[in-house]
C-alpha atoms as a PDB file:
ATOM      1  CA  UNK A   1      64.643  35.776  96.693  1.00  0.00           C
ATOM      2  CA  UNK A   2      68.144  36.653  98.625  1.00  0.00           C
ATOM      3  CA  UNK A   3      68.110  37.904 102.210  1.00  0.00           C
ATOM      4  CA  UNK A   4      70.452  39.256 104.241  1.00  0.00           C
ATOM      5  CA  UNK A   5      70.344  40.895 107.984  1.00  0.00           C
ATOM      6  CA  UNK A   6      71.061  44.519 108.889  1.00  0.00           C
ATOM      7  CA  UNK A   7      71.856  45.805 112.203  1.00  0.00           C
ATOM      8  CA  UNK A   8      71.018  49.646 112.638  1.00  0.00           C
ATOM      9  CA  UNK A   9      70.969  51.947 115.405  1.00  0.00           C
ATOM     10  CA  UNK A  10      67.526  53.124 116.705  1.00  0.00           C
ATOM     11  CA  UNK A  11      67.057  56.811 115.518  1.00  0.00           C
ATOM     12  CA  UNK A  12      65.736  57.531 118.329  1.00  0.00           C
ATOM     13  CA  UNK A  13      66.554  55.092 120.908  1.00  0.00           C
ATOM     14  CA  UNK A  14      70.503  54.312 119.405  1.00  0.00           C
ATOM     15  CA  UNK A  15      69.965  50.457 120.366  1.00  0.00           C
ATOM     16  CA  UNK A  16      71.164  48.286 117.345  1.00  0.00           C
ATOM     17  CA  UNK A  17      67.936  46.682 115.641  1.00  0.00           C
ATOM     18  CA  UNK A  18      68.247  43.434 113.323  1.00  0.00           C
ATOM     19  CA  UNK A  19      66.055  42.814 110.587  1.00  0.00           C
ATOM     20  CA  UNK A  20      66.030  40.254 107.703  1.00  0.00           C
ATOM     21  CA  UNK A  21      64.983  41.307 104.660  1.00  0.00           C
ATOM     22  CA  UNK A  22      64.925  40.479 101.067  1.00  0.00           C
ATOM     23  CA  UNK A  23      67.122  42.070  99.021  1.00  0.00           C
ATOM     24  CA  UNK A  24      67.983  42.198  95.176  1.00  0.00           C
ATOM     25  CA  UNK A  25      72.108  41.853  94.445  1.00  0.00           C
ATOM     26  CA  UNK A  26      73.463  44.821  92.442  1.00  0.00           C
ATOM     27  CA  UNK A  27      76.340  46.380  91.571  1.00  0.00           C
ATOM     28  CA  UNK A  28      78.437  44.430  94.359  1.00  0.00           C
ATOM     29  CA  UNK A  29      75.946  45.253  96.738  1.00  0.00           C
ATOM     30  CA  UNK A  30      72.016  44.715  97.696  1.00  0.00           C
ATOM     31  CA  UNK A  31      68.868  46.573  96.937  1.00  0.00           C
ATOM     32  CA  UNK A  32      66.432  46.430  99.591  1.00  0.00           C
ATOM     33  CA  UNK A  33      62.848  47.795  99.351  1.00  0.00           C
ATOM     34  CA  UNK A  34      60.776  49.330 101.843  1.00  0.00           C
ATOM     35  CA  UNK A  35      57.454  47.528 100.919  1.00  0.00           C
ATOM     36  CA  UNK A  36      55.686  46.936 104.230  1.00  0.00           C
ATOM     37  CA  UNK A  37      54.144  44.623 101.986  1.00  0.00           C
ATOM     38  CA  UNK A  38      51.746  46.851 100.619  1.00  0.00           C
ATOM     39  CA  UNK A  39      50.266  48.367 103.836  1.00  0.00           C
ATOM     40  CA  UNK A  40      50.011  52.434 104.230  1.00  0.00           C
ATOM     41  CA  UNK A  41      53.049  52.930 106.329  1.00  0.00           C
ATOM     42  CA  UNK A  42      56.168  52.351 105.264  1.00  0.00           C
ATOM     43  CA  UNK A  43      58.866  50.098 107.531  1.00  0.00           C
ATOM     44  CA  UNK A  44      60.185  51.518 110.588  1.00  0.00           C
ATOM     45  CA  UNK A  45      63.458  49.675 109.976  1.00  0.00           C
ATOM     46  CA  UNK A  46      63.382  52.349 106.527  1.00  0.00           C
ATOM     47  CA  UNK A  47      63.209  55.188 108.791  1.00  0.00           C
ATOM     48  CA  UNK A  48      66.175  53.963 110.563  1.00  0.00           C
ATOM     49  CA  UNK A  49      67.999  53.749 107.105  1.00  0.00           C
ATOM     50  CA  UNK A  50      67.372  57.136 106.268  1.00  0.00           C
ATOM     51  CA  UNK A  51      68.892  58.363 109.667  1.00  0.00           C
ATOM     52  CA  UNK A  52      72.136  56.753 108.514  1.00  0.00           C
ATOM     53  CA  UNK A  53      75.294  56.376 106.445  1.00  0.00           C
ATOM     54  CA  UNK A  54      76.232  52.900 107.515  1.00  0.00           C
ATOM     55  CA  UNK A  55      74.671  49.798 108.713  1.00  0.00           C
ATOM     56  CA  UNK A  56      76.189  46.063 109.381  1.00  0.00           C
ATOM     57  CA  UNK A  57      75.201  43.385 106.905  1.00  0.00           C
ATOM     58  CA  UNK A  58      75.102  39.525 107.548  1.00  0.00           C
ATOM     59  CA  UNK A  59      74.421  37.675 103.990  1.00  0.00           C
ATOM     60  CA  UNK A  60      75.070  33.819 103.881  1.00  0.00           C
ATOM     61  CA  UNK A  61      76.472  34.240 107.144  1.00  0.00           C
ATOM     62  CA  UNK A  62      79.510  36.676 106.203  1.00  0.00           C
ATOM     63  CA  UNK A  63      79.057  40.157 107.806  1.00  0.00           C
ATOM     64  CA  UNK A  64      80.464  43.222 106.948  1.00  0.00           C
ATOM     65  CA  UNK A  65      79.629  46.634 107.212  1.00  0.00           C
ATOM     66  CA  UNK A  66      77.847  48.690 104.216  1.00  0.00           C
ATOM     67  CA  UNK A  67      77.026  52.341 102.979  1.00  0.00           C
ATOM     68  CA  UNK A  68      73.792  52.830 102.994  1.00  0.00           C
ATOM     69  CA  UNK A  69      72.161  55.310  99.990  1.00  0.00           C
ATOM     70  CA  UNK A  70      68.275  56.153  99.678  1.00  0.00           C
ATOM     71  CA  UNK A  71      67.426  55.805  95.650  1.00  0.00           C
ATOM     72  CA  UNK A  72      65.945  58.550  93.933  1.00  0.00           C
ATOM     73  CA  UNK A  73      65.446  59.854  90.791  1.00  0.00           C
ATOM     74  CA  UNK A  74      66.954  58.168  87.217  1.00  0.00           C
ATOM     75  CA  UNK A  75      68.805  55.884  90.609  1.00  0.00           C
ATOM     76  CA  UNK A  76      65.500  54.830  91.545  1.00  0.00           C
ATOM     77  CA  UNK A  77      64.090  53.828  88.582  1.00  0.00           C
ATOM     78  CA  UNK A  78      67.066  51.099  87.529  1.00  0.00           C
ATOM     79  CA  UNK A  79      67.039  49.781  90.799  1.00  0.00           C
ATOM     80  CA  UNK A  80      63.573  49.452  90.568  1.00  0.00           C
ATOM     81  CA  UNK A  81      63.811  47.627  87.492  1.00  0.00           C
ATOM     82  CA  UNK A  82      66.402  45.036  88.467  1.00  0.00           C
ATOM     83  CA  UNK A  83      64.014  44.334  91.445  1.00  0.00           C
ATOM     84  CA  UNK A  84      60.958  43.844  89.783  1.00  0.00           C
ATOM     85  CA  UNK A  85      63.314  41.384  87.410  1.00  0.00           C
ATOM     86  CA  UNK A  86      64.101  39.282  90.473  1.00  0.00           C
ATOM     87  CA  UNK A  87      60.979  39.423  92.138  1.00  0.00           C
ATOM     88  CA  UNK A  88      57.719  41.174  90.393  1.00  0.00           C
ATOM     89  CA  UNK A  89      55.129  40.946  92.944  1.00  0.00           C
ATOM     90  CA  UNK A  90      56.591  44.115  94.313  1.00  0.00           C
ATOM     91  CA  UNK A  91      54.918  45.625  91.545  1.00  0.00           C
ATOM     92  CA  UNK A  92      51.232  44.807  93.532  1.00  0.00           C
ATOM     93  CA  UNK A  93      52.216  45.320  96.462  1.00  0.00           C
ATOM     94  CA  UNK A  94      53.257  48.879  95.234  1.00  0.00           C
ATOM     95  CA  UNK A  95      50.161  49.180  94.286  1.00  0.00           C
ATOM     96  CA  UNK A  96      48.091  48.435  96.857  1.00  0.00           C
ATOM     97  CA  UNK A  97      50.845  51.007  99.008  1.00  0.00           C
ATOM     98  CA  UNK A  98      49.750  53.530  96.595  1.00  0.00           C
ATOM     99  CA  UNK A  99      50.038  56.922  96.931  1.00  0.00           C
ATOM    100  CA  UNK A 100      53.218  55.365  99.437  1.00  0.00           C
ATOM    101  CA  UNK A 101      56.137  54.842  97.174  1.00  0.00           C
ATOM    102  CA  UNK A 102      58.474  52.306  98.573  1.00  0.00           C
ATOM    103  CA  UNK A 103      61.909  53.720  99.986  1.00  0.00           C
ATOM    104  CA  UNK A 104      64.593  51.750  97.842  1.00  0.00           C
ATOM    105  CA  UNK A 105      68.092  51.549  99.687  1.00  0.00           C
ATOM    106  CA  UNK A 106      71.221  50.273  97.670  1.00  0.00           C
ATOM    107  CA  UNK A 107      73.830  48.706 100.433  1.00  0.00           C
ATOM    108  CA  UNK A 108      76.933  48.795  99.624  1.00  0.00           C
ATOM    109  CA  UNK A 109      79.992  46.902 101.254  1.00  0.00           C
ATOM    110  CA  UNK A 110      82.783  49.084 102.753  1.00  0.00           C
ATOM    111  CA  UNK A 111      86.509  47.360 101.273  1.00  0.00           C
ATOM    112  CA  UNK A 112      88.484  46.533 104.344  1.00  0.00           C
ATOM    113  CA  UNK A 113      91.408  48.091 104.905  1.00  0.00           C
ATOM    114  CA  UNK A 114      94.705  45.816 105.057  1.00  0.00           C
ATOM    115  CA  UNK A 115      96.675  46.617 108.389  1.00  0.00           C
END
């Protein structure tokens, strides 16, 4: 599987946090999932997503900043599909989450404006 770092403020504390996490590319952009990897809680580094519109993004060592937009819905479902395509054990680890359903984020790059 793909990973890729994101760099979010705290939302609560505002200090920038870096993860890496796997990540599923789609539609120009990356899915990421909130698995925890199956455990009852879901990833504090989600949390921090939701509190936000944009977050940095380092993949394959090129970083740029992205939109970020919680899945729900019809949404949900497709990108949940193309990630269970590129990597199914998601499917067990939702499972064992359960009745947690995974947060699914879709990141997309912001087009740099020309100066």
């Amino acid at each position: 599987m793909a990973s890729l770092r994101v760099t979010v403020a705290g939302r609560l504390t505002g200090i920038p946090r870096t993860t890496t996490l796997s990540c599923t590319p789609y539609r120009g952009g990356f899915l990421v999932v909130g698995s925890n990897w199956g455990r009852p809680q879901h990833p504090a580094w989600s949390a921090n997503l939701l509190a936000v519109s944009e977050v940095s993004v380092d993949h394959n060592g090129r970083a740029s900043a992205a939109t970020v937009r919680a899945l729900t819905g019809a949404d949900r479902e497709h990108a949940w599909s193309a990630i269970l395509r590129e990597w199914p054990n998601y499917r067990i680890a939702q499972e064992i989450a359960y009745p947690r359903v995974f947060r699914i984020f879709e990141l997309t790059p912001v087009a740099s404006v020309a100066s």
